[in-house]
N, C-alpha and C. Protein backbone atom coordinates (compact mmCIF):
# COMPACT_ATOMS: atom_id res chain seq x y z
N UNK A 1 -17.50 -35.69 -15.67
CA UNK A 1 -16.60 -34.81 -14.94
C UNK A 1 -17.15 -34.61 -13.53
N UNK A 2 -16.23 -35.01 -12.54
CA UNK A 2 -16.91 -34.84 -11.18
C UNK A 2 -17.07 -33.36 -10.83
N UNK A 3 -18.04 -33.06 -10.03
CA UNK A 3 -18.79 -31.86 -9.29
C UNK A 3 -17.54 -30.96 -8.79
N UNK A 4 -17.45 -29.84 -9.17
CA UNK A 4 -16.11 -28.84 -8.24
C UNK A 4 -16.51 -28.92 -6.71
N UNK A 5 -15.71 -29.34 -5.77
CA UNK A 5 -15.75 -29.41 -4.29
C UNK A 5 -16.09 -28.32 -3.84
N UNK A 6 -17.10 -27.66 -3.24
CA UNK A 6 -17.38 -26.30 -2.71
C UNK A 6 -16.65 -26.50 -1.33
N UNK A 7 -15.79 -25.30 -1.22
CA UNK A 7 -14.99 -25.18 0.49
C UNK A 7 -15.95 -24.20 1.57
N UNK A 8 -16.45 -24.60 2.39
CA UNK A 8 -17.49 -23.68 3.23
C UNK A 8 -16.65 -23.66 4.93
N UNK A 9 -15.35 -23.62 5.02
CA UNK A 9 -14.74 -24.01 6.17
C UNK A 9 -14.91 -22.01 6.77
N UNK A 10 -13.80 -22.20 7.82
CA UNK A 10 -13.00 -20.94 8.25
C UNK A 10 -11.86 -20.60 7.31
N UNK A 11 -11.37 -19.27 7.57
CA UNK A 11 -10.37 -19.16 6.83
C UNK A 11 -9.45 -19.37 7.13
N UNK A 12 -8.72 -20.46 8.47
CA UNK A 12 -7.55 -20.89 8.73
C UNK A 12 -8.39 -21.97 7.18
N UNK A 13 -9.25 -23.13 7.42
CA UNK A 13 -9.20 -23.87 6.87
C UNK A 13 -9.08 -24.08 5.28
N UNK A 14 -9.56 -22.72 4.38
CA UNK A 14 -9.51 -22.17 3.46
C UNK A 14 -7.91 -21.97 3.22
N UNK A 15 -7.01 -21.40 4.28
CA UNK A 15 -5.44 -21.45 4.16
C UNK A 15 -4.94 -22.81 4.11
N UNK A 16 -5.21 -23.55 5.16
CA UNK A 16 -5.26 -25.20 4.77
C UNK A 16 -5.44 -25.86 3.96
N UNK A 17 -6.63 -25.32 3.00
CA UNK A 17 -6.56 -26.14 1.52
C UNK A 17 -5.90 -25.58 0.81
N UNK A 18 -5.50 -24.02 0.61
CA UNK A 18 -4.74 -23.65 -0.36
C UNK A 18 -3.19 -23.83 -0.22
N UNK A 19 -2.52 -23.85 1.20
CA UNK A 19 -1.11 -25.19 0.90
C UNK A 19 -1.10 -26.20 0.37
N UNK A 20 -2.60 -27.17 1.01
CA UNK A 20 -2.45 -28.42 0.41
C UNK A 20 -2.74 -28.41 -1.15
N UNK A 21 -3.45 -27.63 -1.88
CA UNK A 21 -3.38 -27.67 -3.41
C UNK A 21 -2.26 -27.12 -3.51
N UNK A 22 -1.38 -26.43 -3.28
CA UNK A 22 0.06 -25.84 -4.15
C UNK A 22 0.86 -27.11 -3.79
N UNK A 23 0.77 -27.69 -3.12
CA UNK A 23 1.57 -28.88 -2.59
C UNK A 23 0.99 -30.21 -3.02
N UNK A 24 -0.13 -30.04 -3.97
CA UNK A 24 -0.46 -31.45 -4.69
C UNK A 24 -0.25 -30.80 -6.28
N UNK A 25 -0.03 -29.58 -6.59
CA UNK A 25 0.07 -28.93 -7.38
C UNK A 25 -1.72 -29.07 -8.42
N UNK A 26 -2.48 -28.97 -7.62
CA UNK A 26 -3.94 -28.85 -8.05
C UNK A 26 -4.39 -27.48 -8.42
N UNK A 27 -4.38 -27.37 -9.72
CA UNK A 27 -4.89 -25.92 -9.77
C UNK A 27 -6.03 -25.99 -9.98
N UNK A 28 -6.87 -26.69 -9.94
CA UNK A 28 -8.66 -26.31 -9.99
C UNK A 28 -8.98 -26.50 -8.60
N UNK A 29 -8.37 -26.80 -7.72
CA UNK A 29 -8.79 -27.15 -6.55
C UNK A 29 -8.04 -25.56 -5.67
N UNK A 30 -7.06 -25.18 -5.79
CA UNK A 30 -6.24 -23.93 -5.67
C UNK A 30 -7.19 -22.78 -6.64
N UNK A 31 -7.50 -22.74 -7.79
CA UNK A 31 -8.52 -21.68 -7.91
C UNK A 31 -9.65 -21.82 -7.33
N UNK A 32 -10.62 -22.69 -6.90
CA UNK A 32 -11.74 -22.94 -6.82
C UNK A 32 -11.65 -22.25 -5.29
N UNK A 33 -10.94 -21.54 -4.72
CA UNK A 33 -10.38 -21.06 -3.14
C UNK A 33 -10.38 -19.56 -2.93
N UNK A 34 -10.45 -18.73 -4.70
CA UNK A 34 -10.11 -17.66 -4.70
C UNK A 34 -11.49 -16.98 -4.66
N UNK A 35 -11.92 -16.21 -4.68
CA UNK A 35 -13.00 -15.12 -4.63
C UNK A 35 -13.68 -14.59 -5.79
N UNK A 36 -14.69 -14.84 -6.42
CA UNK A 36 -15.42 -14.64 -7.69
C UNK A 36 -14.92 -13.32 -8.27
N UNK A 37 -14.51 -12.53 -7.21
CA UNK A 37 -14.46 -11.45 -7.73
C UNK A 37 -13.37 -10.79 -8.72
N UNK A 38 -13.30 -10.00 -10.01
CA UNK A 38 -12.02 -10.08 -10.84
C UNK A 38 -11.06 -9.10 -10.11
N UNK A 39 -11.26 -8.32 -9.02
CA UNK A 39 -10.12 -7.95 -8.64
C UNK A 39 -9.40 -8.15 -7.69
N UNK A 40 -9.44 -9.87 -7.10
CA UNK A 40 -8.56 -10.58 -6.57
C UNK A 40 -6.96 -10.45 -6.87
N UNK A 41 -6.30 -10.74 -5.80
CA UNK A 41 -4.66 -9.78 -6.56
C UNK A 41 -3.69 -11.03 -5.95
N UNK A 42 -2.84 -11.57 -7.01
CA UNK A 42 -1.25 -12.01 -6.49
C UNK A 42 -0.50 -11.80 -6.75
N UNK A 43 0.65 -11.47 -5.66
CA UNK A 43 1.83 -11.28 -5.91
C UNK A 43 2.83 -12.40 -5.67
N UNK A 44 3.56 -12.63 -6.39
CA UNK A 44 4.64 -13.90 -6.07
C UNK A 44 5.97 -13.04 -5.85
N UNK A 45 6.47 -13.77 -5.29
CA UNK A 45 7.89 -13.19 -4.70
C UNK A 45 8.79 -12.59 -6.31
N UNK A 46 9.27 -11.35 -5.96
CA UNK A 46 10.09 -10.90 -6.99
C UNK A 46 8.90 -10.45 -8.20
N UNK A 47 8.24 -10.79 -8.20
CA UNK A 47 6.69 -10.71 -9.22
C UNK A 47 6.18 -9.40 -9.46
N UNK A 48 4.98 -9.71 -10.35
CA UNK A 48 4.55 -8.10 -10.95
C UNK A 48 3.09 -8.59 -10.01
N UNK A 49 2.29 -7.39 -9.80
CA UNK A 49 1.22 -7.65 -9.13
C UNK A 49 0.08 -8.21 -10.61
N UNK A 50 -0.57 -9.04 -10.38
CA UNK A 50 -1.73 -9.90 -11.15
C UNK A 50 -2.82 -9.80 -10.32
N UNK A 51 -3.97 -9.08 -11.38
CA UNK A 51 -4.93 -8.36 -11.08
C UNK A 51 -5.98 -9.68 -11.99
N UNK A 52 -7.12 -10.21 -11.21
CA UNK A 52 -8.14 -11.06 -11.49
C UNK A 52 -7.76 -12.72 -12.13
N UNK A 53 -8.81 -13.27 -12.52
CA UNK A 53 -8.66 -14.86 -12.25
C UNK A 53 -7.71 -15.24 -13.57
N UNK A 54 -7.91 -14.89 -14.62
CA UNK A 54 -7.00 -15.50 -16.13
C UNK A 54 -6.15 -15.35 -15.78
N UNK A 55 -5.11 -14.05 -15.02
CA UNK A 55 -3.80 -13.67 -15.16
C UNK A 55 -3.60 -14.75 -13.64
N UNK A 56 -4.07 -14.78 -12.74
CA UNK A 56 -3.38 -15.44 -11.53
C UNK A 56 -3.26 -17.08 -11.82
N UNK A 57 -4.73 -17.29 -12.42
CA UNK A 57 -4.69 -18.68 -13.26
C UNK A 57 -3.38 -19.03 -13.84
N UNK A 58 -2.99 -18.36 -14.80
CA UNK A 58 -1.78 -18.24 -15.71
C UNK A 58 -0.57 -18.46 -14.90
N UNK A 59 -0.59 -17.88 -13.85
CA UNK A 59 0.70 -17.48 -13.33
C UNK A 59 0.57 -18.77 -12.45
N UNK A 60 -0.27 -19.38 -11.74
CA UNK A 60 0.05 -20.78 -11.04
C UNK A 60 0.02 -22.10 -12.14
N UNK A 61 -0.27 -21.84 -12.78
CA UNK A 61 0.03 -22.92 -13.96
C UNK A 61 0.91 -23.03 -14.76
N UNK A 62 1.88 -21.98 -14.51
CA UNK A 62 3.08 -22.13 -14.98
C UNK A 62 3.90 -22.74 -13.51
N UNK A 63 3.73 -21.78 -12.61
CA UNK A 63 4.92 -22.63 -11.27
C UNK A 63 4.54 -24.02 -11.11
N UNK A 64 2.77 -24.34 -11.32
CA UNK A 64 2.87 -25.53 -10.64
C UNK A 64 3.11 -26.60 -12.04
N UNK A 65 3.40 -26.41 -12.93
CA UNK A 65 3.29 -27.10 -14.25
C UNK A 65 4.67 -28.36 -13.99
N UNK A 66 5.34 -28.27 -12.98
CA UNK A 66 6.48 -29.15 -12.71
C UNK A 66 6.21 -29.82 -11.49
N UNK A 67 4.79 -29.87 -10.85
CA UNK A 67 4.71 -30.44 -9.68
C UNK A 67 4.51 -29.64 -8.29
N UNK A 68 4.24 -30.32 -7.36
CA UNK A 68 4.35 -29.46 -6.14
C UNK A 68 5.43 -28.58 -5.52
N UNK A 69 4.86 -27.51 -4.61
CA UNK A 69 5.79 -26.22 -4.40
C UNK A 69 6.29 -27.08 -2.93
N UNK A 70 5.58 -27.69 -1.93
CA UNK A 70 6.13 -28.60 -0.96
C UNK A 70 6.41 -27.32 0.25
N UNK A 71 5.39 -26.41 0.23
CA UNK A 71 5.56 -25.40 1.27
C UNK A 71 4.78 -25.35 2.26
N UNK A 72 5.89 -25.51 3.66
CA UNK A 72 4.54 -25.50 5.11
C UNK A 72 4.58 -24.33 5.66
N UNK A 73 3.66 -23.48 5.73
CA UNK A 73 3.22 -22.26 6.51
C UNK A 73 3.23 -22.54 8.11
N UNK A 74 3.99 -21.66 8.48
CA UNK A 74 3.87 -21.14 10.12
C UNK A 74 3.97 -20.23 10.82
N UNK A 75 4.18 -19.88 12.03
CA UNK A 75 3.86 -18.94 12.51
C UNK A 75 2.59 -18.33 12.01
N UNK A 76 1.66 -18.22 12.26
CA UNK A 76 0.34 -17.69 11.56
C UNK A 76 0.10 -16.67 12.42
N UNK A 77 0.25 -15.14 12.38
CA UNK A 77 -0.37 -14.04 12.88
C UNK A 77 -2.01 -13.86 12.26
N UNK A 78 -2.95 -13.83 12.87
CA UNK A 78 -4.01 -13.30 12.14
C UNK A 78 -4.76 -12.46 13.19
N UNK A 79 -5.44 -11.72 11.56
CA UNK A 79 -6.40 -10.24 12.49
C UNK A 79 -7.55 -10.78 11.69
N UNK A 80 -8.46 -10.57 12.37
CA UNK A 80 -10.23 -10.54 11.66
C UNK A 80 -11.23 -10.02 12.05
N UNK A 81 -11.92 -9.86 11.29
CA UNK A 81 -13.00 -9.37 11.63
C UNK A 81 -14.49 -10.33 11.08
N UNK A 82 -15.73 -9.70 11.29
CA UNK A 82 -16.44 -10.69 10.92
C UNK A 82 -16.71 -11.66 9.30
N UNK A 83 -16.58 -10.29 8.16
CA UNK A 83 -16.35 -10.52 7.09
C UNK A 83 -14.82 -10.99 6.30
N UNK A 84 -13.66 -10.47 7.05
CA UNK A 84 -12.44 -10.76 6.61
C UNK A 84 -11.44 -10.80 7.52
N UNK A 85 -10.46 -11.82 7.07
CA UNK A 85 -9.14 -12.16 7.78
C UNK A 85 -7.92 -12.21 7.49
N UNK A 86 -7.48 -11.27 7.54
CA UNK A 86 -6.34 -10.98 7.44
C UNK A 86 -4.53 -11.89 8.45
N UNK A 87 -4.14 -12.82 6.87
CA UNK A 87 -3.26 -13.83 8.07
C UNK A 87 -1.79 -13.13 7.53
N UNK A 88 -0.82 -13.70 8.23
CA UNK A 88 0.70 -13.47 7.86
C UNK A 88 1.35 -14.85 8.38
N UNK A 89 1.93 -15.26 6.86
CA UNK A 89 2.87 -16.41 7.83
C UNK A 89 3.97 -16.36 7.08
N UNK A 90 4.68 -17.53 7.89
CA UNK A 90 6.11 -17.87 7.62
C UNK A 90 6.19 -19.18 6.38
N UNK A 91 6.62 -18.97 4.99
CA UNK A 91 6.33 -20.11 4.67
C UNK A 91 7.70 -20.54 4.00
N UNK A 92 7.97 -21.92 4.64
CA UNK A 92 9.47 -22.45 4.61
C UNK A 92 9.18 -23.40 3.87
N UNK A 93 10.40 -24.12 2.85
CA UNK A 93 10.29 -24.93 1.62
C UNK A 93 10.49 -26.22 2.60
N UNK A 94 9.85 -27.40 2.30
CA UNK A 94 10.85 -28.93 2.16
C UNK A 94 11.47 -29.10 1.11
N UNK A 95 11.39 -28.12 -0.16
CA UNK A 95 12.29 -29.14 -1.03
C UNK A 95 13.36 -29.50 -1.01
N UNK A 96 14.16 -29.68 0.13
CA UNK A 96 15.37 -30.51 0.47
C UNK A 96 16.47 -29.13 0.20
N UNK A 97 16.51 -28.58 0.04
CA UNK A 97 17.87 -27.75 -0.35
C UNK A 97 18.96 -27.85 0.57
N UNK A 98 19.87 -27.24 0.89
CA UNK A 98 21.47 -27.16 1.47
C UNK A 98 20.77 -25.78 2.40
N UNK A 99 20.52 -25.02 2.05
CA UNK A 99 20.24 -23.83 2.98
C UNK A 99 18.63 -23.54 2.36
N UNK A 100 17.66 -24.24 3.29
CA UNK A 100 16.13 -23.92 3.35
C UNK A 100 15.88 -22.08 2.68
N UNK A 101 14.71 -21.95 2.18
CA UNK A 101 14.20 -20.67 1.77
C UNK A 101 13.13 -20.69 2.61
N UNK A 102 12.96 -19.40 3.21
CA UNK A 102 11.77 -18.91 3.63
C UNK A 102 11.06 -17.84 3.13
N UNK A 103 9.70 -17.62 3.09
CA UNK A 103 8.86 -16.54 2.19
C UNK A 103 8.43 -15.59 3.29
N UNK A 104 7.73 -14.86 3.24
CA UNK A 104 6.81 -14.04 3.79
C UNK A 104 5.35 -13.83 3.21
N UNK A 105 4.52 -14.30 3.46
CA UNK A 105 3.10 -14.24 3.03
C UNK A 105 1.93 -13.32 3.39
N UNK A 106 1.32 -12.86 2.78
CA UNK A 106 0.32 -12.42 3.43
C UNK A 106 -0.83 -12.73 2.67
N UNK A 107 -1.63 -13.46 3.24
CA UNK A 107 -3.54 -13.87 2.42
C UNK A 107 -3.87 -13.29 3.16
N UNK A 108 -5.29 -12.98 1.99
CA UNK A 108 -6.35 -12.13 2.62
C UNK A 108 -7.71 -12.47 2.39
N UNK A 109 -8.77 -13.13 3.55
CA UNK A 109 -9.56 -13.83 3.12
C UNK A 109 -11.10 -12.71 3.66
N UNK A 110 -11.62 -13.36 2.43
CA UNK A 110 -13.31 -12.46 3.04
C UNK A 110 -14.21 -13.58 2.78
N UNK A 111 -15.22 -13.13 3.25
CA UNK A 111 -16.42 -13.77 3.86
C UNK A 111 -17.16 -13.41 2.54
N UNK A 112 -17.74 -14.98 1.83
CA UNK A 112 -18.51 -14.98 0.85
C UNK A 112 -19.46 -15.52 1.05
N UNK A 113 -21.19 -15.38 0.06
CA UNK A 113 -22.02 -16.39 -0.04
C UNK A 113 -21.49 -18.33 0.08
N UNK A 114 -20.42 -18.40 -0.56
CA UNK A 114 -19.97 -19.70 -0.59
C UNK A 114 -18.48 -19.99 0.47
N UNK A 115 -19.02 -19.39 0.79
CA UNK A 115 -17.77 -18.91 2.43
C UNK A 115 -16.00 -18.68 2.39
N UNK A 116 -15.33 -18.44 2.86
CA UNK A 116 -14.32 -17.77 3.09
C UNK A 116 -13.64 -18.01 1.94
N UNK A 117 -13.10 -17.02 1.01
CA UNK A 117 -12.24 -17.23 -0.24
C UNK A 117 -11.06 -16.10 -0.02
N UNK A 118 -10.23 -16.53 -0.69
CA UNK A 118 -9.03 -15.91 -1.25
C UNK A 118 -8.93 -14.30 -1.70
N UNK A 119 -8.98 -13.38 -1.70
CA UNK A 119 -8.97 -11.83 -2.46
C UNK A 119 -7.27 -11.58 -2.83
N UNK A 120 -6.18 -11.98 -2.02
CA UNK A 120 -5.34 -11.20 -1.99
C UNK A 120 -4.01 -12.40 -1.59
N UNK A 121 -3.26 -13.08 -2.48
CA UNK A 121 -1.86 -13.64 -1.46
C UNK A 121 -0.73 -12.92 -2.02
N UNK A 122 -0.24 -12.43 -1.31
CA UNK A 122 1.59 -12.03 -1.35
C UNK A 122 2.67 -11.87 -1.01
N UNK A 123 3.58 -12.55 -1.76
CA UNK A 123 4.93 -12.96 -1.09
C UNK A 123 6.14 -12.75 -1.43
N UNK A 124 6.93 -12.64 -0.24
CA UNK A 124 8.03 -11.85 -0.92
C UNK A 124 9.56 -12.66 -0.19
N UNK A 125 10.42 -12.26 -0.24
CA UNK A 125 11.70 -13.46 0.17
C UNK A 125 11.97 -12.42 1.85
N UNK A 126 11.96 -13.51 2.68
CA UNK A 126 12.39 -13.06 3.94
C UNK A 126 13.57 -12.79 3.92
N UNK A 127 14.37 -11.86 4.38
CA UNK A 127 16.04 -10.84 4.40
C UNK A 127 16.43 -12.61 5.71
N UNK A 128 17.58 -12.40 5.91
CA UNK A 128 18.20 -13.06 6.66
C UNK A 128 17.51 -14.48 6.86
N UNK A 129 18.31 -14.69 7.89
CA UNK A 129 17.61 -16.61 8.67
C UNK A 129 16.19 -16.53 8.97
N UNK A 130 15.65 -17.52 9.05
CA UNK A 130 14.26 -17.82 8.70
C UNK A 130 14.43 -17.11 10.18
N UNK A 131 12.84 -16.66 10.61
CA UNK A 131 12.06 -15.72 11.78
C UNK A 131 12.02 -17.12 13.28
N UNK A 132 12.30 -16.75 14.15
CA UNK A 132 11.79 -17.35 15.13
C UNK A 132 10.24 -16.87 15.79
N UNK A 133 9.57 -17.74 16.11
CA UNK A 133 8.25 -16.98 16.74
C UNK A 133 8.87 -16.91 18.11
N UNK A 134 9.26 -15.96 19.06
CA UNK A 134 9.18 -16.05 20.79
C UNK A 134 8.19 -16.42 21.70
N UNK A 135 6.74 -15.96 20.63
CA UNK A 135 5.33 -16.33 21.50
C UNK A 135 5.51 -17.87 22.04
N UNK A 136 6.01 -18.27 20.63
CA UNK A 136 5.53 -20.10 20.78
C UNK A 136 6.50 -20.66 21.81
N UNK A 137 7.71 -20.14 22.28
CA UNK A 137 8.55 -20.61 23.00
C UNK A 137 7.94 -20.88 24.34
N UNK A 138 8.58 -22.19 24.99
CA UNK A 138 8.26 -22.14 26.29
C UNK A 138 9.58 -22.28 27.43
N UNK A 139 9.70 -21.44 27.94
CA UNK A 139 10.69 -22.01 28.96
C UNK A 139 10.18 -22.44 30.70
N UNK A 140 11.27 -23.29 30.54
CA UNK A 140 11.26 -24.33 31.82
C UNK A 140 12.23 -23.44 32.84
């Protein structure tokens, strides 16, 4: 059995692997992101809050049990500090639909011995048309 990949990045990059595992639908590679600690918390959209690793385990191994979720995060607001980072993004589906879904996210990453992990993601269904960022705009 090969060695579990230890992630020692930033916590953009820590957000970076945890799209790309929901989007390869890897759940040892997607837990291995979260925070030792048992009172790590997710919420999934419409969801009950799930308190530590068996129950959040549980709960991504059922969504991802059909394959990848195919979700790209953007707009990334983040606040931090030295130990934790607090991000918010926009996270919009490819799975091809007729009228795209967008989420609202919020992870919450802290600063570990084995460096930046997971404590906290939750998401909920954005009200109306997906968000424009204005920052990112440029006009000519």
């Amino acid at each position: 059995m090969p060695a579990k990949k230890e992630h020692n990045g930033s916590a953009a990059e820590t957000e970076a692997a945890f799209y790309d595992a929901l989007n390869r639908a890897d759940l040892e590679a997607l837990m291995a992101l979260w925070a030792d600690d048992d009172e790590i918390v997710c919420v999934h959209p419409g969801g009950q809050r799930l308190i530590g690793h068996a129950a959040i385990r549980a709960s991504w191994a059922a969504i991802l049990e059909h394959g990848g979720l195919h979700i790209l995060p953007s707009q990334l607001h983040e606040t931090h500090t030295l130990m934790s980072s607090v991000h918010t993004v926009v996270e919009g589906s490819t799975a091809g639909t007729s009228d795209p879904a967008h989420l609202l996210a919020t992870n919450v990453y802290a600063k570990t011995p084995k460096g930046w992990r997971i404590v906290l993601h939750h998401v909920s269904v954005a009200p109306g048309a997906a968000p424009v960022d204005t920052r990112a705009q440029i006009l000519h």
